[in-house]
Protein backbone atom coordinates (compact mmCIF):
# COMPACT_ATOMS: atom_id res chain seq x y z
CA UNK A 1 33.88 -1.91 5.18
CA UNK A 2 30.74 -1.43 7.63
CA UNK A 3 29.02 2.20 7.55
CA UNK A 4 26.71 3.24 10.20
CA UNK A 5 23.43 4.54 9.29
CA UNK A 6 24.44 7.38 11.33
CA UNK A 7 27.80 7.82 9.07
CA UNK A 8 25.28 7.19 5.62
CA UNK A 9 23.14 10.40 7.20
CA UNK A 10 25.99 12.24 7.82
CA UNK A 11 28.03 12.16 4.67
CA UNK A 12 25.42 10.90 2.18
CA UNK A 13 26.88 12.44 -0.20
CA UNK A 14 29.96 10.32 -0.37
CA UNK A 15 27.65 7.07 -1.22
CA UNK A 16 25.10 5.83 -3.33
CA UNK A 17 22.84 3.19 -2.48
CA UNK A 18 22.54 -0.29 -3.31
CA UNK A 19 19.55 -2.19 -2.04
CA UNK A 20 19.90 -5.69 -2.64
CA UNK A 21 16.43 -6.97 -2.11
CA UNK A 22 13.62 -8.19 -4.26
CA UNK A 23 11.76 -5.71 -6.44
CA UNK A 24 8.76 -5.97 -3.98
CA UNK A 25 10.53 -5.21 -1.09
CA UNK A 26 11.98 -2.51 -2.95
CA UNK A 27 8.74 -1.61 -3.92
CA UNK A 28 7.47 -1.68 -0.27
CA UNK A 29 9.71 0.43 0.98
CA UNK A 30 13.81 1.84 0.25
CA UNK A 31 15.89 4.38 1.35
CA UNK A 32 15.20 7.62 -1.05
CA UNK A 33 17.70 7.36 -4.17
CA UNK A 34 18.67 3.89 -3.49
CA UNK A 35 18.65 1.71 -6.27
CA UNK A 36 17.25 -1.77 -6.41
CA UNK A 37 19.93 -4.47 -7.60
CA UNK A 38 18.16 -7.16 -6.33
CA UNK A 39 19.59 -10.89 -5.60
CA UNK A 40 16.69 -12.75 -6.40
CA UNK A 41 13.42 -11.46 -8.09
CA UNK A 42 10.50 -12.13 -6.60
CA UNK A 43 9.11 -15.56 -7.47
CA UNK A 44 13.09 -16.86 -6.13
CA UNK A 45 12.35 -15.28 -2.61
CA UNK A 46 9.50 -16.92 -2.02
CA UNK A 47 11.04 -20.07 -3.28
CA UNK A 48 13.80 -19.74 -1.11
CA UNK A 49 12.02 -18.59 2.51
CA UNK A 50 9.85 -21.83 1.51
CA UNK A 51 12.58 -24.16 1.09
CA UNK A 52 13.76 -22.26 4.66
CA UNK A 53 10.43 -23.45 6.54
CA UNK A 54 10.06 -26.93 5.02
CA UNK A 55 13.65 -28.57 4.89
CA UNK A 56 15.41 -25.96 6.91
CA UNK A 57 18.65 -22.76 6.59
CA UNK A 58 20.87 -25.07 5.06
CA UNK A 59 18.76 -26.28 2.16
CA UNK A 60 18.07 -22.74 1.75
CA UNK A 61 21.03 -20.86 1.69
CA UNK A 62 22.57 -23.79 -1.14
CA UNK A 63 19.20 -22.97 -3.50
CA UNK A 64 19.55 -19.27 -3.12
CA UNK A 65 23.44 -20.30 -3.94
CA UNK A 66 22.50 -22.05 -7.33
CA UNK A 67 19.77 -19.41 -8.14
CA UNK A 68 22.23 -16.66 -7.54
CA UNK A 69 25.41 -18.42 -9.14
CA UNK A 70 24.29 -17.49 -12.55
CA UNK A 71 23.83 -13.54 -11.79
CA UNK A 72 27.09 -12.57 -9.53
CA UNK A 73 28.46 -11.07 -13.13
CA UNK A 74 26.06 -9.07 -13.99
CA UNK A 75 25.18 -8.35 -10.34
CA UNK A 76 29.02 -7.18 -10.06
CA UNK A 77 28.84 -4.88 -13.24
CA UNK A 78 25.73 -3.17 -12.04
CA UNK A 79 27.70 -1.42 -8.93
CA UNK A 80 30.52 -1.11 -10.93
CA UNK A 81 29.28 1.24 -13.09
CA UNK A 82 27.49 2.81 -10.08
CA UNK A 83 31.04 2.84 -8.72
CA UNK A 84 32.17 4.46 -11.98
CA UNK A 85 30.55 7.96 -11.00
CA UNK A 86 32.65 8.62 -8.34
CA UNK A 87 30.71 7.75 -5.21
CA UNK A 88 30.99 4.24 -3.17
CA UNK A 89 28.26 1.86 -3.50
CA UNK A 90 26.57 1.51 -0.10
CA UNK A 91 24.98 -1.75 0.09
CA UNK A 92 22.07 -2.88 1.84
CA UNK A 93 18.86 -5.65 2.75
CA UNK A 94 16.89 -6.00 4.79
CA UNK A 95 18.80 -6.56 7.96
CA UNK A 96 22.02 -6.29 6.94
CA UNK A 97 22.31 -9.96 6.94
CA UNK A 98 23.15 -12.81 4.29
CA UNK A 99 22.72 -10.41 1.30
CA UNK A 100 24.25 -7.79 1.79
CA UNK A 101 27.32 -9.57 3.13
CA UNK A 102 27.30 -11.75 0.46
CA UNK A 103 27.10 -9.09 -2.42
CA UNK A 104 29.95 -6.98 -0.42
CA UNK A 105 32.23 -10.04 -0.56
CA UNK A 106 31.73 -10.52 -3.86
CA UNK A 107 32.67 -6.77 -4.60
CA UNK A 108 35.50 -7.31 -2.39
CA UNK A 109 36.81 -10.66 -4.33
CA UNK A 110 36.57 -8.66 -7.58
CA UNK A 111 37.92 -5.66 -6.54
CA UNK A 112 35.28 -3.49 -6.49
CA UNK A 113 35.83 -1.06 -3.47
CA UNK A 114 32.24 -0.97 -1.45
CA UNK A 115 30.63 -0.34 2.01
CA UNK A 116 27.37 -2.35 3.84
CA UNK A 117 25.08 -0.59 5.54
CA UNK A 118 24.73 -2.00 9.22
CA UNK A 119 21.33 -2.65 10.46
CA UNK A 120 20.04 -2.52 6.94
CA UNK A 121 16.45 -1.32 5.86
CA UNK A 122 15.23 -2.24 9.23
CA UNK A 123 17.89 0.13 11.02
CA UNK A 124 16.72 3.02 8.70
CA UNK A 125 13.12 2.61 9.39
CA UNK A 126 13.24 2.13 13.07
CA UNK A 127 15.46 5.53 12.92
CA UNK A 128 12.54 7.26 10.80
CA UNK A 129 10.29 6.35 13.36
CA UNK A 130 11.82 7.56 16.16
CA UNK A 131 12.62 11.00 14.70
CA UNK A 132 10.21 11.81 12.80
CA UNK A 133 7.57 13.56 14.86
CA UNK A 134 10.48 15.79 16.35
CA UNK A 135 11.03 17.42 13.01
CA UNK A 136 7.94 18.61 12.18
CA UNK A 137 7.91 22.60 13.02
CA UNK A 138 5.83 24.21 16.09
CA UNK A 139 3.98 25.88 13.08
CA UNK A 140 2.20 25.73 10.09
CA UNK A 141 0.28 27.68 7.62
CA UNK A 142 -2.99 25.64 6.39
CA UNK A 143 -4.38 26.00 3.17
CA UNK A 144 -8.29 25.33 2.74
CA UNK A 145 -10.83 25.41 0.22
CA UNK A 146 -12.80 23.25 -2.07
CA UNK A 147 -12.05 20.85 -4.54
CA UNK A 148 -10.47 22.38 -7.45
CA UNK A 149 -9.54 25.53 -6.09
CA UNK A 150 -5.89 24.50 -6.88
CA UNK A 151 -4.24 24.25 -3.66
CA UNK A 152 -1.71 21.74 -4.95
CA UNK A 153 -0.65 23.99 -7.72
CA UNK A 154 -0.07 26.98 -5.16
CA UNK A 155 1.52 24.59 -3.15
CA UNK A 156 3.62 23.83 -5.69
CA UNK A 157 4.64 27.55 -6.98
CA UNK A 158 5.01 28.36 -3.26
CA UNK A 159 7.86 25.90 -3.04
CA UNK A 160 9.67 27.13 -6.20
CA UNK A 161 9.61 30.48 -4.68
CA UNK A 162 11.80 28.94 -2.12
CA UNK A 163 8.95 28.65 0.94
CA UNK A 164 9.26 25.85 3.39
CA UNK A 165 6.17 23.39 1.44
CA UNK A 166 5.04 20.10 2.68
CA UNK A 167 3.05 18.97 -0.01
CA UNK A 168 1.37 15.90 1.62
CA UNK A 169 -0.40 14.38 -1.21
CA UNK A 170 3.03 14.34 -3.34
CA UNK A 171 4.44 12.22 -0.54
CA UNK A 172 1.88 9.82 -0.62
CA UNK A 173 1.27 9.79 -4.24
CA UNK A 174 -2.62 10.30 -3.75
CA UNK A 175 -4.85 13.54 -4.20
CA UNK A 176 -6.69 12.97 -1.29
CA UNK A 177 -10.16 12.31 -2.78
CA UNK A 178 -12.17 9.21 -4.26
CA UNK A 179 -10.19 9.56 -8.08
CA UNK A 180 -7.17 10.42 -6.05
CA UNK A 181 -5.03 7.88 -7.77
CA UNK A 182 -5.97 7.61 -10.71
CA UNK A 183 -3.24 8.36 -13.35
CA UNK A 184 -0.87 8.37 -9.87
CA UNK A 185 2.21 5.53 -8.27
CA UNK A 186 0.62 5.37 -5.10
CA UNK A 187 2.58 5.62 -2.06
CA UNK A 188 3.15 2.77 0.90
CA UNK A 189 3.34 3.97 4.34
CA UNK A 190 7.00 2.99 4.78
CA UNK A 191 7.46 5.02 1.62
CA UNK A 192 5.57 8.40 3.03
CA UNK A 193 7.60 8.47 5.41
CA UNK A 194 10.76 8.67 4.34
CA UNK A 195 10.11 11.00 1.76
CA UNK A 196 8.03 13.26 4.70
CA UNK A 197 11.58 12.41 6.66
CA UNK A 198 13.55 14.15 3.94
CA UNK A 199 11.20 17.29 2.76
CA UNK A 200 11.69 17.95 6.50
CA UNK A 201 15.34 17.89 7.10
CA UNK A 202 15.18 19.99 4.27
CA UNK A 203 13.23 22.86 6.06
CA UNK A 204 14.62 22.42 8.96
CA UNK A 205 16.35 26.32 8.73
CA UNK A 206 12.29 27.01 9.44
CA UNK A 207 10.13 27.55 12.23
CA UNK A 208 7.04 27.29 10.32
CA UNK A 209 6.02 25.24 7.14
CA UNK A 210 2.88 25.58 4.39
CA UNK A 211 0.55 22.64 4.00
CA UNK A 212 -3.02 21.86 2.65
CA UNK A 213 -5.57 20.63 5.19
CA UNK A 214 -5.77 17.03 4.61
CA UNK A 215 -7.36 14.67 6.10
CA UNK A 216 -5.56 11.92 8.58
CA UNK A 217 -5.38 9.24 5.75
CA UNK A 218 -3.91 10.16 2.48
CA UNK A 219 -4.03 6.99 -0.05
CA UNK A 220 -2.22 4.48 1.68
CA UNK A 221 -0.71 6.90 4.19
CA UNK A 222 -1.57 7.92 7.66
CA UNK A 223 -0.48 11.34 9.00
CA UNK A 224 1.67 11.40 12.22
CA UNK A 225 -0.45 12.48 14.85
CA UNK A 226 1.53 15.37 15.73
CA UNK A 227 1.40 16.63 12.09
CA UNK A 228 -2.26 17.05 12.78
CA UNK A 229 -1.98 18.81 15.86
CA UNK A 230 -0.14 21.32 13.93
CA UNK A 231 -2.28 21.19 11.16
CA UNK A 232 -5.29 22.34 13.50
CA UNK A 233 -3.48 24.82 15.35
CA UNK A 234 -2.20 26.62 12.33
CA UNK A 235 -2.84 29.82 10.62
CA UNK A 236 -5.70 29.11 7.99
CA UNK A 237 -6.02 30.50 4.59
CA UNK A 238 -9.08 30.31 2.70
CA UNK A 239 -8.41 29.27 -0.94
CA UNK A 240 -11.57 30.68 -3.05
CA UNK A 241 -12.37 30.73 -6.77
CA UNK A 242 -15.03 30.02 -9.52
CA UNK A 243 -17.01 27.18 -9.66
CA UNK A 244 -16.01 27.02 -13.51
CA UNK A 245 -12.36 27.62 -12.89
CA UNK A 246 -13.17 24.35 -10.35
CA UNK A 247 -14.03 22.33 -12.98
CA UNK A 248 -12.07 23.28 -15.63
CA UNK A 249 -8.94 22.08 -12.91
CA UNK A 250 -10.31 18.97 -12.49
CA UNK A 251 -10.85 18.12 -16.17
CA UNK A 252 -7.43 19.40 -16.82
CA UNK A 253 -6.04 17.24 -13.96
CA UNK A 254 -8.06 14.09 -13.55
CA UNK A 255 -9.11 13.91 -16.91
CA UNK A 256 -7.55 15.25 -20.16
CA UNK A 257 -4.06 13.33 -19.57
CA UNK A 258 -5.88 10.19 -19.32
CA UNK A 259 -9.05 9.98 -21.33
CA UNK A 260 -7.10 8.06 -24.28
CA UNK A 261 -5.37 5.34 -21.83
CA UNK A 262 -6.89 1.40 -22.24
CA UNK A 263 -7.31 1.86 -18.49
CA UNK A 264 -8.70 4.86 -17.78
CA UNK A 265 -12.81 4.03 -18.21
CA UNK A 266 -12.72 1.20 -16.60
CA UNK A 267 -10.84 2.58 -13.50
CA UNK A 268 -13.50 5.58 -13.55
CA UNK A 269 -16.20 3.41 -13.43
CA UNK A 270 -15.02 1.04 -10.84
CA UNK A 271 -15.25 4.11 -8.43
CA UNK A 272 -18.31 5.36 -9.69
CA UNK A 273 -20.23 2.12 -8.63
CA UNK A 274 -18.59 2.69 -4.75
CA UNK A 275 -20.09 6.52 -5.50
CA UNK A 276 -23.37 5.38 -6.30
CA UNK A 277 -23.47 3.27 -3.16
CA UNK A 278 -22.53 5.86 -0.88
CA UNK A 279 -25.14 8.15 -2.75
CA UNK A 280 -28.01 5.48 -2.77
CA UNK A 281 -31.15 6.99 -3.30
CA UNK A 282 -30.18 10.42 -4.74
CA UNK A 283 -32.27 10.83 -7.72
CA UNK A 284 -28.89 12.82 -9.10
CA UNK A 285 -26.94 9.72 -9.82
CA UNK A 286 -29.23 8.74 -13.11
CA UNK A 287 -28.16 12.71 -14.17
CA UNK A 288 -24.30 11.59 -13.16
CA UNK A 289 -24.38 8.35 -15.06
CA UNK A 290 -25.98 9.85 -18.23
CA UNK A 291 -22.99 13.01 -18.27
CA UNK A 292 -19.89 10.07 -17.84
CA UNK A 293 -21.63 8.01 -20.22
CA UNK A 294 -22.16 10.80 -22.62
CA UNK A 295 -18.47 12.38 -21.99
CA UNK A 296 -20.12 15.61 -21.03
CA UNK A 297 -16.98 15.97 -18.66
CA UNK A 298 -18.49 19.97 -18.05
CA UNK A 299 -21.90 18.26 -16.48
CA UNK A 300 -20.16 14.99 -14.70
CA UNK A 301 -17.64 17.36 -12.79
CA UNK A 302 -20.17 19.90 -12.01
CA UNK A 303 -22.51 17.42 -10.79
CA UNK A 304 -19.68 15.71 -9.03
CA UNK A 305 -18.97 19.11 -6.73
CA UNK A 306 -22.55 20.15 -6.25
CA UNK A 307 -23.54 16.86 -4.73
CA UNK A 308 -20.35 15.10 -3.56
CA UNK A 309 -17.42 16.51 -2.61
CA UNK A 310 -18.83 20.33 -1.62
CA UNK A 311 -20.98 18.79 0.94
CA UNK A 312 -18.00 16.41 2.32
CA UNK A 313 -15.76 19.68 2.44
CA UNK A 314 -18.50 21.57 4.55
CA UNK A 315 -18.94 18.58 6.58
CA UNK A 316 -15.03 18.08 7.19
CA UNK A 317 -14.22 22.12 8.08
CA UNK A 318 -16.36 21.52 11.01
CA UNK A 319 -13.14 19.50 12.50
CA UNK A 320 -10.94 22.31 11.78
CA UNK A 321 -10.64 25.69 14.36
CA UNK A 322 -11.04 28.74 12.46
CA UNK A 323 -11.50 30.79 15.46
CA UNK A 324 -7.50 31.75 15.64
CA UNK A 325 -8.31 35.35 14.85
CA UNK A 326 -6.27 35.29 12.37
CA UNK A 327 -8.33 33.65 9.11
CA UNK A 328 -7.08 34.85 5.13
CA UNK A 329 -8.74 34.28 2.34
CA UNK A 330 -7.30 34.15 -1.29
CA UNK A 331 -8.26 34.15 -4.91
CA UNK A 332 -7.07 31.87 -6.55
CA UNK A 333 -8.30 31.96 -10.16
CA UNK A 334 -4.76 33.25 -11.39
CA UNK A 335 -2.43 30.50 -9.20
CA UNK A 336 0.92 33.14 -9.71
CA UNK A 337 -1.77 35.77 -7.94
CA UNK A 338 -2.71 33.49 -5.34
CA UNK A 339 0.80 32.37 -4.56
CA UNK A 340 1.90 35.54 -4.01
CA UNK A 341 -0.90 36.81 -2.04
CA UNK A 342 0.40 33.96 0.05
CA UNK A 343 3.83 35.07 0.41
CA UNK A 344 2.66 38.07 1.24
CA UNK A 345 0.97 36.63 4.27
CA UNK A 346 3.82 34.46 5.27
CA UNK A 347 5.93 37.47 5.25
CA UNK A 348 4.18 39.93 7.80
CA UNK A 349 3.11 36.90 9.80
CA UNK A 350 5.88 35.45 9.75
CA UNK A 351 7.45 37.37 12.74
CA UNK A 352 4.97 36.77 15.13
CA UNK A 353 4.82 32.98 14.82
CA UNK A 354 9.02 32.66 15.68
């Protein structure tokens, strides 16, 4: 049986979803919650769409049926025990082509009760697309301050509280800044998306919404242009605190988790030599190189925000219009403080911005 993706968005609670690509595509970019039962891995994709361009669909379609031969049982008892919690496996590729429709007639022949999605992936992301920008709320409240000052965390506390949050850099799995990844999955584009499509369904009962001021690129991810119209139109809030509480933040975040991994040095350092480029000639980066290579984390990271990313902050709020007549500023050496200084604001502002 064929679902819509209109149908899927309607009642997606009835299904769960199958996606029957490789673990790249997957990778790529899914549906949110689907999970990846792929018919061929990999390496057995490529050597089937090569087969496809030298000796033609034919040749193709009978090695994808010998590679796949082998795997329809365990494909089968995959989505039957998804089947088994109570929800119908909704199956898709990437077009809802040869895959799918093969996988659902298998399910069919064994008598596993399933749906395909029609349209496939491709259906779903042309949808996201095309709707995206429309969701995104007239208003926004936009969180500034320096590296460290622990926006994300407020950000974070704010949404627990029950506050419509956008919290960009959790979409695109990236901090925002030159160690932004590191210890992080990061994000594609087609993946950014969908996840900003469903944090904004989700405050749709909103007229406004809380983000950080980031900049238009994220990681891997680009910011819909409308998202930064609202982002400079919005109601800023200063995030302030000590310059040791700074550091201590970014130890505790960028650091301490890490420090014992095989990977982590090496990773560290591989930035540090772009750093020292973009810094050439700054008699500070022999102070820099001696505190990493020392592990006086205290002196790297202090170093680090005097000379590198304070100045690029300055630089940046040029770009942003603070003259809204309406600028807060917040403390936010105790986060549960800050957040709820924030609330406060939301609250009594909250009335005018409807």
């Amino acid at each position: 049986m064929d679902c819509t993706l209109q149908q899927y968005i309607k009642d997606k609670q009835n299904y769960i979803l199958i996606d029957v690509r490789s673990p790249q595509e997957y990778k790529e970019g899914h549906i949110p919650d689907a999970i990846n039962v792929p018919l061929f891995t990999n390496e057995e994709r490529a050597k089937v769409g090569t087969t496809y361009k030298l000796q033609g669909k034919q040749q193709a379609q009978w090695l994808g049926m010998e590679i796949v031969s082998p795997k329809i049982p365990d494909l089968l008892n995959q989505i039957k025990r998804v089947a088994e919690k109570g929800k119908i496996p909704l199956i898709y590729c990437f077009r809802g082509g040869l895959r799918s429709r093969s996988v659902a007639q298998f399910c069919e022949l064994s008598g596993l009760s399933v749906s395909r999605l029609v349209g496939g992936y491709k259906e779903y992301r042309t949808y996201i697309s095309g709707t995206l920008e429309q969701l995104i709320p007239e208003k926004a409240f936009v969180l500034h301050g320096l590296t460290g000052t622990g926006k994300t965390e407020i950000l974070k506390c704010l949404k627990e509280k029950g506050l419509p949050v956008v919290d960009l850099e959790e979409l695109a799995g990236h901090r925002g800044s030159l160690f932004g990844h590191i210890g992080l999955e990061v994000n594609s584009q087609r993946m950014f998306d969908a996840y900003l499509y469903e944090t904004l369904i989700a405050i749709q009962s909103h007229s406004y919404f809380i983000m950080e001021a980031e900049s238009k690129r994220i990681g891997n991810s680009v910011l819909p242009e409308r998202l930064l119209q609202v982002k400079k139109t919005g109601i800023p809030i200063i995030i302030n605190c000590s310059f040791e509480n700074r550091v201590k933040r970014i130890i505790n975040e960028y650091i301490v988790p890490y420090e014992q991994e095989e990977w982590f040095k090496a990773a560290v350092e591989e930035i540090l030599v772009r750093l020292w480029k973009y810094m050439r000639g700054q008699s500070i980066c022999k102070d820099m190189k001696d505190s990493w290579q020392k592990k006086d984390y205290h002196q790297f990271v202090s170093l680090l925000l005097e000379h590198y990313y304070d100045p690029k902050y300055l630089h940046k709020q040029k770009d942003y219009d603070m003259e809204t007549g309406r600028v807060y500023t917040v403390d936010s050496d105790h986060i549960n403080e800050a957040a709820l200084a924030i609330e406060k604001i939301v609250s009594k502002t909250e009335l005018h911005i409807r």
